[in-house]
N, C-alpha and C. Protein backbone atom coordinates (compact mmCIF):
# COMPACT_ATOMS: atom_id res chain seq x y z
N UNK A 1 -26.96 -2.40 -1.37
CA UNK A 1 -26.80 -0.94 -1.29
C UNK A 1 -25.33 -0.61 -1.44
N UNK A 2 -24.98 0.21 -2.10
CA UNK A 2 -23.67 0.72 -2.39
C UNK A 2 -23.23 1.93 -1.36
N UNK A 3 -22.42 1.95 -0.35
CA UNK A 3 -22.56 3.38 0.15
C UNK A 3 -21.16 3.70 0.09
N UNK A 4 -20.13 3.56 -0.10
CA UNK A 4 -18.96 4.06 -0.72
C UNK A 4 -18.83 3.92 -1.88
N UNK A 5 -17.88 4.69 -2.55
CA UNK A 5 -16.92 4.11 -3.76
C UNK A 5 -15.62 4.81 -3.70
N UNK A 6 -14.59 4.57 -3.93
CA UNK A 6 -13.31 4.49 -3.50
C UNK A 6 -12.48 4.16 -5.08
N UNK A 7 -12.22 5.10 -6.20
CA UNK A 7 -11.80 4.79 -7.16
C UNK A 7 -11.27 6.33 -7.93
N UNK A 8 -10.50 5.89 -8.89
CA UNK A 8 -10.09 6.88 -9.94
C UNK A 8 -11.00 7.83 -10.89
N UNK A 9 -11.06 8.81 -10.95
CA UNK A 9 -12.39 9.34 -12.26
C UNK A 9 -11.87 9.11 -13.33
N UNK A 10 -12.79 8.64 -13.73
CA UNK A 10 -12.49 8.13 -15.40
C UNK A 10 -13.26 10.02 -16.20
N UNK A 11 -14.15 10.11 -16.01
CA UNK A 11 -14.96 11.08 -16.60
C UNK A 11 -15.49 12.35 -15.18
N UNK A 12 -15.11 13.71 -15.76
CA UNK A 12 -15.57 14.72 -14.26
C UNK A 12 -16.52 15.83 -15.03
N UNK A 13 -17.78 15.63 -14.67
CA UNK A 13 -18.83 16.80 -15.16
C UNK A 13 -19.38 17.43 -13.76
N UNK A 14 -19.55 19.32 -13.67
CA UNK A 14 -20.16 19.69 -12.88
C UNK A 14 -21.37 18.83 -11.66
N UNK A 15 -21.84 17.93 -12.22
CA UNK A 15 -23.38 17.11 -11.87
C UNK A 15 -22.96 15.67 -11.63
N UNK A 16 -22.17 15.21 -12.62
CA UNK A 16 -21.54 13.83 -12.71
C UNK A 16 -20.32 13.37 -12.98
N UNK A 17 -19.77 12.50 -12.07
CA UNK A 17 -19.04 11.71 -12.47
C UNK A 17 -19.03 10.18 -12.76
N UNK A 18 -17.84 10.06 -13.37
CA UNK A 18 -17.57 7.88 -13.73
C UNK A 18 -16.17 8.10 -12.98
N UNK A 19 -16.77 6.95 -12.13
CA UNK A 19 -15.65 6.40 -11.52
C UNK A 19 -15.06 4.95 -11.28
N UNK A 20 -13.97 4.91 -11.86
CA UNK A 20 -13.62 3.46 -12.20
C UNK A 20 -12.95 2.78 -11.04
N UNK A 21 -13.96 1.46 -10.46
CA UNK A 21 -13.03 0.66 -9.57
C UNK A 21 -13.45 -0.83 -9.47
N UNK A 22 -11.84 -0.98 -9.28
CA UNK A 22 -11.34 -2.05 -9.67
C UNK A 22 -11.61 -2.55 -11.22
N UNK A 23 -11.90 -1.55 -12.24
CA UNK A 23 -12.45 -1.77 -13.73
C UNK A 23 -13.67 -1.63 -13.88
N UNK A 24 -14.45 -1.55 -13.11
CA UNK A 24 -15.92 -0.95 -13.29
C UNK A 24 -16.27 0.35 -12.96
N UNK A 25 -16.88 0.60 -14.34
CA UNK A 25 -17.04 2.47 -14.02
C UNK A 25 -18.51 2.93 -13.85
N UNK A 26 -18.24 3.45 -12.45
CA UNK A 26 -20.08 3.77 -11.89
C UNK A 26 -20.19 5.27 -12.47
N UNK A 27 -21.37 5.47 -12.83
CA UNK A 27 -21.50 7.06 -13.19
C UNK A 27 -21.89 7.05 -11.27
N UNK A 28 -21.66 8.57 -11.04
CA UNK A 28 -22.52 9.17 -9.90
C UNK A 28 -23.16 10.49 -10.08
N UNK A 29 -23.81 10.86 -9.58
CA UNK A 29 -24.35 12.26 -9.68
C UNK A 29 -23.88 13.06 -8.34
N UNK A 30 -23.71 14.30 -8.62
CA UNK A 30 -22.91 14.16 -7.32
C UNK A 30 -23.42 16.09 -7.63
N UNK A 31 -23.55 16.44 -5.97
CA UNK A 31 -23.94 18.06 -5.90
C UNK A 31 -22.49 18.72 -6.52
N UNK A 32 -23.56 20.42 -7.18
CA UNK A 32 -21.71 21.16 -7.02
C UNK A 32 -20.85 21.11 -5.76
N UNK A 33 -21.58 20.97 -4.40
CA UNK A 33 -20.71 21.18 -3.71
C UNK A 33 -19.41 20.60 -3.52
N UNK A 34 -20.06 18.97 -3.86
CA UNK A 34 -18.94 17.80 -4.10
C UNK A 34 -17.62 18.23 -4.93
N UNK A 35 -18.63 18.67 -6.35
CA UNK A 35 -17.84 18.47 -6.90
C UNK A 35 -16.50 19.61 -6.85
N UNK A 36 -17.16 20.86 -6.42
CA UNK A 36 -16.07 21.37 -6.30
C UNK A 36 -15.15 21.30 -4.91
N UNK A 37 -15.55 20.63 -3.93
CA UNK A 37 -14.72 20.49 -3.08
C UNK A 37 -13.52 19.35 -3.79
N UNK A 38 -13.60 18.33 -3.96
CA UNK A 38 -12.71 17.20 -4.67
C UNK A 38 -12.12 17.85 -5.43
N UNK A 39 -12.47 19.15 -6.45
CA UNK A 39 -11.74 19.47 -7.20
C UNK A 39 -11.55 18.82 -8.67
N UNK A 40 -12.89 18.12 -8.60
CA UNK A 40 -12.77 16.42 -9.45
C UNK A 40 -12.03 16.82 -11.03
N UNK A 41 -11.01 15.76 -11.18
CA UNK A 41 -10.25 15.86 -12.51
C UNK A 41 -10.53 14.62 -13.32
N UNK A 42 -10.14 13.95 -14.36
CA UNK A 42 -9.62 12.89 -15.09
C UNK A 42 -8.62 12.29 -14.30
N UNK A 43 -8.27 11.57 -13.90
CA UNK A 43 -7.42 10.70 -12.80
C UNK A 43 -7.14 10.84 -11.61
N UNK A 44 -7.96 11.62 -10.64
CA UNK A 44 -8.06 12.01 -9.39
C UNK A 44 -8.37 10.98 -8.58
N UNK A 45 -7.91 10.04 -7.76
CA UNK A 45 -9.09 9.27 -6.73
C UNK A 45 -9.70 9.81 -5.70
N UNK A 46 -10.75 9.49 -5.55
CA UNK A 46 -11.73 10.00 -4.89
C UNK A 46 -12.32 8.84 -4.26
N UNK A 47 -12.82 9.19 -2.84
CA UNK A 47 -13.18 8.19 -2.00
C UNK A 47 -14.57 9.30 -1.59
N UNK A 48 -16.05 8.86 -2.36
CA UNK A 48 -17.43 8.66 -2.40
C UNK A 48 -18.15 8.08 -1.34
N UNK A 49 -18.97 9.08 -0.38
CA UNK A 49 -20.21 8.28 -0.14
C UNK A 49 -21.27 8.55 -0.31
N UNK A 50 -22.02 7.66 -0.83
CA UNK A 50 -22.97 7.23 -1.72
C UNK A 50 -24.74 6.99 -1.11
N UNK A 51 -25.30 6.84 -1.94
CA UNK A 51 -26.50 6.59 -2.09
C UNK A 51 -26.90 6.27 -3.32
N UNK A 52 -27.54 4.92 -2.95
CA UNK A 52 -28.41 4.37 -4.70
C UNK A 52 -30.06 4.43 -4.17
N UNK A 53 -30.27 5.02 -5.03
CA UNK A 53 -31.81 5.53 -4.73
C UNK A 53 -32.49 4.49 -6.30
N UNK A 54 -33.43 3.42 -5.89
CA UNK A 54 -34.27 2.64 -6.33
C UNK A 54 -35.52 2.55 -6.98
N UNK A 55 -35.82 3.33 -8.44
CA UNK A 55 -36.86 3.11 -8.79
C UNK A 55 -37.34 2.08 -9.97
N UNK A 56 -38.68 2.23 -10.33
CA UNK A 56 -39.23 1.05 -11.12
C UNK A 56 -38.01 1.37 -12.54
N UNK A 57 -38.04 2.47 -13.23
CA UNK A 57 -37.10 2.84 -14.23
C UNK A 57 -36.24 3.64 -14.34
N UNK A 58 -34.85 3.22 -12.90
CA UNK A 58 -33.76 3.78 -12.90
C UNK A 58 -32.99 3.37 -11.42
N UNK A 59 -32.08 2.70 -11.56
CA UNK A 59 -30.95 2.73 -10.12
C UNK A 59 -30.15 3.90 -10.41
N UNK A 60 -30.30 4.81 -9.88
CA UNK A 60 -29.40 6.40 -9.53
C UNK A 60 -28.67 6.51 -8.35
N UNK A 61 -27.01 6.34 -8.28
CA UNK A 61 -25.77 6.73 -7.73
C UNK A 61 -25.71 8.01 -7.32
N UNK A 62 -25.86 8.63 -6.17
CA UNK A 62 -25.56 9.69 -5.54
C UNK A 62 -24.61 9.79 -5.08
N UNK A 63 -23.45 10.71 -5.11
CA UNK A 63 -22.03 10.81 -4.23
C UNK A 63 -21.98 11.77 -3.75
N UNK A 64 -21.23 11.67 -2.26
CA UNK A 64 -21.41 12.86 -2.02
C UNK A 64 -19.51 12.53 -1.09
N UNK A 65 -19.06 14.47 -0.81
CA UNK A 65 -17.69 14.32 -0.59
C UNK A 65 -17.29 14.36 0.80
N UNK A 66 -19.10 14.29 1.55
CA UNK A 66 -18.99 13.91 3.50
C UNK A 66 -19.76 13.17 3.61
N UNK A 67 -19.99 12.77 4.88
CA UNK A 67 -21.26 12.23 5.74
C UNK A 67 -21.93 13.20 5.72
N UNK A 68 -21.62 14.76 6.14
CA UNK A 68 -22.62 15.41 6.27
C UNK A 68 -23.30 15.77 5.55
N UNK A 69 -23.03 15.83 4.20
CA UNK A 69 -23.54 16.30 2.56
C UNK A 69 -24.95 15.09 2.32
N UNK A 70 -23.96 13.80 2.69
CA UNK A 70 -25.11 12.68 2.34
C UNK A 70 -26.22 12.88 3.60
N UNK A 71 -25.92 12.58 5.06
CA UNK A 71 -27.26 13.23 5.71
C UNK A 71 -28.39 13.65 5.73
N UNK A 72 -27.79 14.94 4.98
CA UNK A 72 -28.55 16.56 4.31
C UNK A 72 -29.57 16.14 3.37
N UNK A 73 -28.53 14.98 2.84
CA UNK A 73 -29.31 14.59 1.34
C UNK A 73 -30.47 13.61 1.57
N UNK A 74 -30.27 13.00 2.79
CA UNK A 74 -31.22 11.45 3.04
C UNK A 74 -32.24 12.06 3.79
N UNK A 75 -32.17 13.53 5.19
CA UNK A 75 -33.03 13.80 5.42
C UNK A 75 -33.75 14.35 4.56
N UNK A 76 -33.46 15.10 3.82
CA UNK A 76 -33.98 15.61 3.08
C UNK A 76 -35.26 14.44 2.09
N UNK A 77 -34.95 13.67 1.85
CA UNK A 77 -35.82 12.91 0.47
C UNK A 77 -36.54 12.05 1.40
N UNK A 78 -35.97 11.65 3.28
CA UNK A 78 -37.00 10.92 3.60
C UNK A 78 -37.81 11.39 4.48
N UNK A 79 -37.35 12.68 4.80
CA UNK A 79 -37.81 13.00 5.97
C UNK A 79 -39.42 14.48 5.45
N UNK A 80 -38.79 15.04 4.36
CA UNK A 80 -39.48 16.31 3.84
C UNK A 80 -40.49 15.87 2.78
N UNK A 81 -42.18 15.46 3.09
CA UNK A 81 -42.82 15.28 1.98
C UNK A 81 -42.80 15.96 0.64
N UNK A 82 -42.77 15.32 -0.55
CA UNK A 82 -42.81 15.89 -1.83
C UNK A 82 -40.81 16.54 -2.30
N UNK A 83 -40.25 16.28 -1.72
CA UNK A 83 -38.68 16.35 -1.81
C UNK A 83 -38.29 15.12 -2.46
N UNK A 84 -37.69 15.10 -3.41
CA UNK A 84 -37.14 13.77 -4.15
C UNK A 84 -35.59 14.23 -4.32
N UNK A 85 -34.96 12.67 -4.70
CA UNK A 85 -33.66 13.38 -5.03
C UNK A 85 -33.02 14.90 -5.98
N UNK A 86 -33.83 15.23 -6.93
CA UNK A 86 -33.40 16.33 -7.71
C UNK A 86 -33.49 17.30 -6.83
N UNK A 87 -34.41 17.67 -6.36
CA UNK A 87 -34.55 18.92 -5.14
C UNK A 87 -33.38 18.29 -4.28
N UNK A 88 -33.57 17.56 -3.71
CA UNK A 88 -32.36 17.18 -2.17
C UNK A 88 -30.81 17.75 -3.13
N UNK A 89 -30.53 17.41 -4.37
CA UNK A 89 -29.55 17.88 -4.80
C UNK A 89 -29.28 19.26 -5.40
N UNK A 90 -30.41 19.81 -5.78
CA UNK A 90 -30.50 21.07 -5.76
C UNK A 90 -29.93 21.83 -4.74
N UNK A 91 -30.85 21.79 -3.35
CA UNK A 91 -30.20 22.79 -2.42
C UNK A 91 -28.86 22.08 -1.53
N UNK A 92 -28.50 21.18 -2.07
CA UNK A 92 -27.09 21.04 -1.64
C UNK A 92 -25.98 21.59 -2.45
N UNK A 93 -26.33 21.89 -4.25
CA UNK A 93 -25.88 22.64 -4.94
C UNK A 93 -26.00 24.26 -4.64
N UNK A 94 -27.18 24.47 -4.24
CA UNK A 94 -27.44 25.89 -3.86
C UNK A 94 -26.83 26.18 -3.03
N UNK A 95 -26.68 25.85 -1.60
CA UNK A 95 -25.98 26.19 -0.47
C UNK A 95 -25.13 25.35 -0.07
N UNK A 96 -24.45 25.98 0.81
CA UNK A 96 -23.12 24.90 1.60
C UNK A 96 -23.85 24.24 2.76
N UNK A 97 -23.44 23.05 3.32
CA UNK A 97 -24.03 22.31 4.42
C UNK A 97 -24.48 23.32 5.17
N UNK A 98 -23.25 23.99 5.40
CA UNK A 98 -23.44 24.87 7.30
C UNK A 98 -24.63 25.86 6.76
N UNK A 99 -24.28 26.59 5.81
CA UNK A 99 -25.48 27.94 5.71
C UNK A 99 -26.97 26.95 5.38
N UNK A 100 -27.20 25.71 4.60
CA UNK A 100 -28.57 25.41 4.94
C UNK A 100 -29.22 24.95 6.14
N UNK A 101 -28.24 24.80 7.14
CA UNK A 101 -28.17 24.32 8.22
C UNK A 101 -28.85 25.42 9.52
N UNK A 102 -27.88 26.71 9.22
CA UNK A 102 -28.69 27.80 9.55
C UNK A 102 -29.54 28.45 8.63
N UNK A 103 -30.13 27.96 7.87
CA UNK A 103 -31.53 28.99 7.29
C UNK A 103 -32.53 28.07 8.24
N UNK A 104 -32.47 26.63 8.38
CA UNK A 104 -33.34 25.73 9.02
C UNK A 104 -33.67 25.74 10.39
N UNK A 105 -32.60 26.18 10.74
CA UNK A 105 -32.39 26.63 12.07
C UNK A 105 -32.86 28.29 12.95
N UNK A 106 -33.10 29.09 11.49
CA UNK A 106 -33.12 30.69 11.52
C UNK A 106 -34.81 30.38 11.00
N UNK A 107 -35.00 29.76 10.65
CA UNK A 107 -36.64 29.43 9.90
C UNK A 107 -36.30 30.07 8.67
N UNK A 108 -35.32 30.46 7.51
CA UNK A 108 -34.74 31.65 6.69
C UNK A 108 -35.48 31.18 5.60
N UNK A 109 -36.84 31.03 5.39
CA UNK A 109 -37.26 30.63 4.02
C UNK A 109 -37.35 31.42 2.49
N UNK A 110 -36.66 32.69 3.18
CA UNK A 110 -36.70 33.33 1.78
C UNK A 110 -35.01 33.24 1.18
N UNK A 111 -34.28 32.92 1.71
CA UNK A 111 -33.08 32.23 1.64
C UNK A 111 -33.18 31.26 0.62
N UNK A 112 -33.77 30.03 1.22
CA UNK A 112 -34.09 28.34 1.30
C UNK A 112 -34.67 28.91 0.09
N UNK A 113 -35.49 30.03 -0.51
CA UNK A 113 -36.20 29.84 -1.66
C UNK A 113 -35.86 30.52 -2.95
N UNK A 114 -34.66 30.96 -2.52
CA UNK A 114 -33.46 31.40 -3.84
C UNK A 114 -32.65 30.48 -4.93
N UNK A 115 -33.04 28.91 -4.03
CA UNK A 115 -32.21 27.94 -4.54
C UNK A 115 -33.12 27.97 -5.87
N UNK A 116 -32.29 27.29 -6.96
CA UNK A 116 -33.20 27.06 -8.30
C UNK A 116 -34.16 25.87 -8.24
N UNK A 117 -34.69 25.91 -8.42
CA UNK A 117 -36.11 24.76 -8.26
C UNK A 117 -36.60 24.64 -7.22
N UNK A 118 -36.43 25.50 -6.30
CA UNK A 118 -37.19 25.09 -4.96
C UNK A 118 -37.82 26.90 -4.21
N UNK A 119 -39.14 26.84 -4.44
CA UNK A 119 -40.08 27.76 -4.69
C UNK A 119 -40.65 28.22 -3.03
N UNK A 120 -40.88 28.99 -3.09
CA UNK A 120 -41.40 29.40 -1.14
C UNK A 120 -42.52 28.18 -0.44
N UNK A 121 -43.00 27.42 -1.00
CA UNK A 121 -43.92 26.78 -0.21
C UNK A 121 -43.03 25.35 0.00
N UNK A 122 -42.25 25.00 -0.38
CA UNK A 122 -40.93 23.76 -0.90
C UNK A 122 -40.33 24.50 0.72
N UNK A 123 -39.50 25.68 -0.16
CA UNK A 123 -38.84 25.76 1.60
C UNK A 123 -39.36 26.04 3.25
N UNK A 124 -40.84 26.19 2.91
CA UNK A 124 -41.38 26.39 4.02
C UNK A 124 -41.55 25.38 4.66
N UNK A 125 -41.97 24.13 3.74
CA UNK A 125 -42.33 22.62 4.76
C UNK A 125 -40.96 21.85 4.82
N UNK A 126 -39.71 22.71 4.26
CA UNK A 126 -38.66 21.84 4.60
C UNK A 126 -37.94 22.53 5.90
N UNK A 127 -38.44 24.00 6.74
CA UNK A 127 -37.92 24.17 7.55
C UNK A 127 -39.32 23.77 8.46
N UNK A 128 -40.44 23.74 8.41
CA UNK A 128 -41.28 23.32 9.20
C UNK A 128 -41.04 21.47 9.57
N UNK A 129 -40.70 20.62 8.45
CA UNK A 129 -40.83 19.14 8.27
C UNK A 129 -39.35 18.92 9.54
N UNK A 130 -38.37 19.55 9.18
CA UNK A 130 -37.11 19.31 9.32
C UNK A 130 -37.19 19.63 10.85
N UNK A 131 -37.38 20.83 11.37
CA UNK A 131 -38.26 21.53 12.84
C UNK A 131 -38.64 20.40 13.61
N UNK A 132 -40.02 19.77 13.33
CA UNK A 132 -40.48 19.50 13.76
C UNK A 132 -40.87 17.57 13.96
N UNK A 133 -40.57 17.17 12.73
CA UNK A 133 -40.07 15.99 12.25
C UNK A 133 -38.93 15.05 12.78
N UNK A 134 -37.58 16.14 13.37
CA UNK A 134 -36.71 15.14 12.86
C UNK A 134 -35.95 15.69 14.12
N UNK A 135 -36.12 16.24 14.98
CA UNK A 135 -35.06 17.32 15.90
C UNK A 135 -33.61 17.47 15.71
N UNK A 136 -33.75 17.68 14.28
CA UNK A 136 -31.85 18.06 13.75
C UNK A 136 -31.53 19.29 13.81
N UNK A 137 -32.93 20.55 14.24
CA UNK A 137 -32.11 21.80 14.87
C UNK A 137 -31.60 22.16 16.13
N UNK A 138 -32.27 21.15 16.97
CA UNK A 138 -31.44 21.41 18.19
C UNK A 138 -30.07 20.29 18.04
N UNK A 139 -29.93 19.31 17.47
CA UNK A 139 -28.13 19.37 17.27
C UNK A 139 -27.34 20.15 16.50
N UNK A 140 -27.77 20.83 15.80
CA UNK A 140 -27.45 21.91 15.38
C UNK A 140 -26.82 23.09 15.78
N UNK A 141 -27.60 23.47 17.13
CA UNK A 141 -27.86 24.81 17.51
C UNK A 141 -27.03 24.35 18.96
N UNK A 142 -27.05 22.96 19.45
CA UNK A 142 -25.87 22.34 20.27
C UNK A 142 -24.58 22.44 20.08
N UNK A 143 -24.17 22.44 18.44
CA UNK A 143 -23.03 21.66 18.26
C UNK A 143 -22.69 23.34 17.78
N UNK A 144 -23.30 24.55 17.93
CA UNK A 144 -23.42 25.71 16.94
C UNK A 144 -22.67 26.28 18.43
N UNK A 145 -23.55 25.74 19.72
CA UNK A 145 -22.79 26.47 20.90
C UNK A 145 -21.95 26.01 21.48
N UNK A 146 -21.77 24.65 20.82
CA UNK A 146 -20.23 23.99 22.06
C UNK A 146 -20.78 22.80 22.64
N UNK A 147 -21.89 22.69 22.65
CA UNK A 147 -23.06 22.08 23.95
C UNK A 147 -22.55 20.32 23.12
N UNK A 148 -22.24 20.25 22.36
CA UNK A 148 -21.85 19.00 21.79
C UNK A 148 -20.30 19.09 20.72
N UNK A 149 -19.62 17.74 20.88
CA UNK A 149 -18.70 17.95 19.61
C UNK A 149 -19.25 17.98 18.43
N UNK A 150 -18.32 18.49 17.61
CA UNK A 150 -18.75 18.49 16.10
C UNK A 150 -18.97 16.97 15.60
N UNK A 151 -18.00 16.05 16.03
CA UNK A 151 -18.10 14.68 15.85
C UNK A 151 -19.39 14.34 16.34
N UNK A 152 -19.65 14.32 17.27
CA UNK A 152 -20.72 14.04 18.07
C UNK A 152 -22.14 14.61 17.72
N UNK A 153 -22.19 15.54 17.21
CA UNK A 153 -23.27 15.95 16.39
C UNK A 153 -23.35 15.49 14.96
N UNK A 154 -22.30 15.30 14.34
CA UNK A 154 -22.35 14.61 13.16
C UNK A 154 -22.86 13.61 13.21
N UNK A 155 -22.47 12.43 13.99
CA UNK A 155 -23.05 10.84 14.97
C UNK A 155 -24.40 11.14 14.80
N UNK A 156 -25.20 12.07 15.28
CA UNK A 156 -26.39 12.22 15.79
C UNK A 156 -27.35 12.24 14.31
N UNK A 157 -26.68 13.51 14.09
CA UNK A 157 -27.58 13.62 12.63
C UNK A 157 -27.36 12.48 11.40
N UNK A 158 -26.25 11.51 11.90
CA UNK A 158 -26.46 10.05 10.75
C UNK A 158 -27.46 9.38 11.19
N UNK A 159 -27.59 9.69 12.93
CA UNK A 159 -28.60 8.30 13.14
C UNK A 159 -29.75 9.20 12.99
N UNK A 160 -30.27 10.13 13.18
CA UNK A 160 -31.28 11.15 12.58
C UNK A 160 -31.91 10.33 11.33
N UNK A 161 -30.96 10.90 10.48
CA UNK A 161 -30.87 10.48 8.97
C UNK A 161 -31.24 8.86 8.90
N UNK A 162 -31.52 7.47 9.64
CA UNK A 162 -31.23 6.34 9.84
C UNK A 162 -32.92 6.80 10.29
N UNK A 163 -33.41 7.33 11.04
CA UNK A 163 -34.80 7.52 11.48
C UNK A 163 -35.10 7.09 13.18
N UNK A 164 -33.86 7.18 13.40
CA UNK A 164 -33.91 7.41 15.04
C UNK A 164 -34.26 8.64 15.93
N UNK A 165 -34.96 8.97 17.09
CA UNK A 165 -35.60 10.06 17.23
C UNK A 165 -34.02 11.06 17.63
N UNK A 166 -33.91 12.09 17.53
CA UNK A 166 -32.91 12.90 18.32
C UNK A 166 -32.55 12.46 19.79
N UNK A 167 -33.85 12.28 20.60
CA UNK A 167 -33.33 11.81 21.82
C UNK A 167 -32.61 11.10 22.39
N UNK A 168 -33.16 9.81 21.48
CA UNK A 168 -32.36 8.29 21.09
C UNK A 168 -31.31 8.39 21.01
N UNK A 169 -30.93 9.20 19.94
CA UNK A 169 -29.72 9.72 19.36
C UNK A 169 -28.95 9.85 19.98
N UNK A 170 -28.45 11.08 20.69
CA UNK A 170 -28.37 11.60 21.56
C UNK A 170 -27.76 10.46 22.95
N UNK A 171 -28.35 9.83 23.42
CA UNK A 171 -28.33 9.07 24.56
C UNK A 171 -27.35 7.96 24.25
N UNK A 172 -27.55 7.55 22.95
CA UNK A 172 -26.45 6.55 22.38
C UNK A 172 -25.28 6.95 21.81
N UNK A 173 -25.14 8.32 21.56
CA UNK A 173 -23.88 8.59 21.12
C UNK A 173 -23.10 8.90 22.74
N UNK A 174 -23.69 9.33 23.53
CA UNK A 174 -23.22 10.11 24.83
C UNK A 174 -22.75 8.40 25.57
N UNK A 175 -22.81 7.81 25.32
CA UNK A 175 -22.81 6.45 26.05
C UNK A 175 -21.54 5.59 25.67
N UNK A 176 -21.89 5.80 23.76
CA UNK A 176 -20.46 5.38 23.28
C UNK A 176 -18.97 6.47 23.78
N UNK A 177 -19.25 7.78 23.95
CA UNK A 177 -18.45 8.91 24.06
C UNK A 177 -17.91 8.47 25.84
N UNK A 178 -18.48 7.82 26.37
CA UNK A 178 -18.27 7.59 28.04
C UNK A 178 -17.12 7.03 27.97
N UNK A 179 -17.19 5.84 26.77
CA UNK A 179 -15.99 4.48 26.98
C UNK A 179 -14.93 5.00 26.11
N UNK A 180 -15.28 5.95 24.81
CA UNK A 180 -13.95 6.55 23.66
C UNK A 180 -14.42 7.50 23.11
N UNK A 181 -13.78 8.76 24.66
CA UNK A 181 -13.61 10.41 24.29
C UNK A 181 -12.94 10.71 23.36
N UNK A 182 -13.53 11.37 22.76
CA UNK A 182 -12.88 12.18 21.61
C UNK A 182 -12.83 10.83 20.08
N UNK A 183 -13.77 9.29 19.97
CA UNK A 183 -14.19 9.34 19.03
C UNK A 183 -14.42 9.30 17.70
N UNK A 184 -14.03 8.69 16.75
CA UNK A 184 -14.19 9.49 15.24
C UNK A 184 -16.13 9.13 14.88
N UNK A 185 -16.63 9.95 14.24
CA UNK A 185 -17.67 9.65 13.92
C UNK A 185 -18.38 8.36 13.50
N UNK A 186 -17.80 7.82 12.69
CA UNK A 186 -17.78 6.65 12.30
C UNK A 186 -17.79 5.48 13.47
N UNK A 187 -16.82 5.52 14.65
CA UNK A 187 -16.89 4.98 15.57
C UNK A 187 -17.73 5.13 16.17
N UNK A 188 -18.27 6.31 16.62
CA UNK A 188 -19.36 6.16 17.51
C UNK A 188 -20.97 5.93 16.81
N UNK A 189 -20.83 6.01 15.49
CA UNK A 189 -22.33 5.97 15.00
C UNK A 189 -22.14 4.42 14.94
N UNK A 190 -21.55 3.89 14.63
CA UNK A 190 -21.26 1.88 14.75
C UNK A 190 -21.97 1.97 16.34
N UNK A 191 -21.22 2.26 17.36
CA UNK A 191 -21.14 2.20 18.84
C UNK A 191 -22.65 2.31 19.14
N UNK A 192 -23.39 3.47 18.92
CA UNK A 192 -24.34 3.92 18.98
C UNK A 192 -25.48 3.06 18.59
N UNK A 193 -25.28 2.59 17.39
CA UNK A 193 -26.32 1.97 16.71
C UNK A 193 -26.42 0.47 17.36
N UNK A 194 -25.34 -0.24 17.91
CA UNK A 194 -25.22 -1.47 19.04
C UNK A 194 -26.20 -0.99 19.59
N UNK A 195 -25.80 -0.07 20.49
CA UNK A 195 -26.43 1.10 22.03
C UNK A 195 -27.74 0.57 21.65
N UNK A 196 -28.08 1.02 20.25
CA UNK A 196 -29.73 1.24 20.17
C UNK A 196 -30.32 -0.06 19.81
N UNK A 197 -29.81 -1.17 18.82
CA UNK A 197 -30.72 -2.21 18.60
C UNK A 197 -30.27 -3.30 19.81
N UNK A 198 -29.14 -2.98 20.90
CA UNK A 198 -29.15 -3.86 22.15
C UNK A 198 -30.28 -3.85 23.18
């Protein structure tokens, strides 16, 4: 599994880029959001995380320019029946993290159904699936009131995204946070994930 890439753009399209490292140039597909956050040029480096999504006729490179973008993107394709990567990249093109975050959270399906390719019955089982499935609106609606760090909710919704229940979640990030307040995400989702397969 590839989940970074860490290299120069060789080639920058709205949808895709090639990015060359160490001499090998990966195409990625990557949301507008990515792309316009990076700003992506012809010789920019850019440090990618990724997803290679596995089928019978095609290995497809996903990049994305957070953890939280990729998340969005993994709950999305594993968590929401009939969601595949083109949709998961759709409404990450359509909306910004935070505002799909609150339509999911607001139940906002006529919002969720403005995105291009994704039709009112699409966004209905992705705020019902997401609801009820996966409890990533109450870290949400935690981290929306204070009730958690932003780090710390980020933690949560990777191991979310990983297919750990919220509760779980939750209990193992608060545990790693006991021994190193304040944290970087990364640290505590490592920490956490000990927590959970110890």
């Amino acid at each position: 599994m590839i989940a970074r890439l860490r290299g120069r753009v060789l080639e920058a399209y709205p949808n895709r880029l090639v990015v060359d490292v160490q001499g090998v140039g990966y195409e990625v597909l990557v949301p507008l959001s990515t792309f316009d956050r990076l700003h992506a040029v012809e010789g920019l480096e850019v440090d990618l995380r990724t997803h290679l999504h596995i089928r019978e006729t095609a290995h497809t490179l996903y990049g994305f320019a957070s953890e939280e973008e990729r998340d969005v993107f993994l709950m999305l394709i594993e968590r929401v029946s009939g969601i595949g990567p083109a949709i998961a990249m759709a409404v990450l093109s359509g909306l910004p993290v935070a505002k799909f975050k609150s339509c999911v959270v607001a139940g906002n399906v006529a919002e969720l159904s403005r995105i291009k390719g994704l039709g009112k019955k699409t966004a209905e089982r992705i705020v019902l699936e997401l609801k009820d499935k996966v409890g990533v609106t109450d870290t949400w609606q935690d981290a929306a009131a204070g009730a958690v760090s932003p780090s710390a909710a980020d933690a949560e919704l990777a191991l979310i995204a990983l297919g750990y229940k919220q509760v779980d979640a939750r209990k193992a990030v608060r545990k790693v946070l006991e021994e190193h307040e304040g944290a970087a995400v990364e640290v505590l989702v490592r920490g956490a994930l000990r927590a959970l397969q110890g």
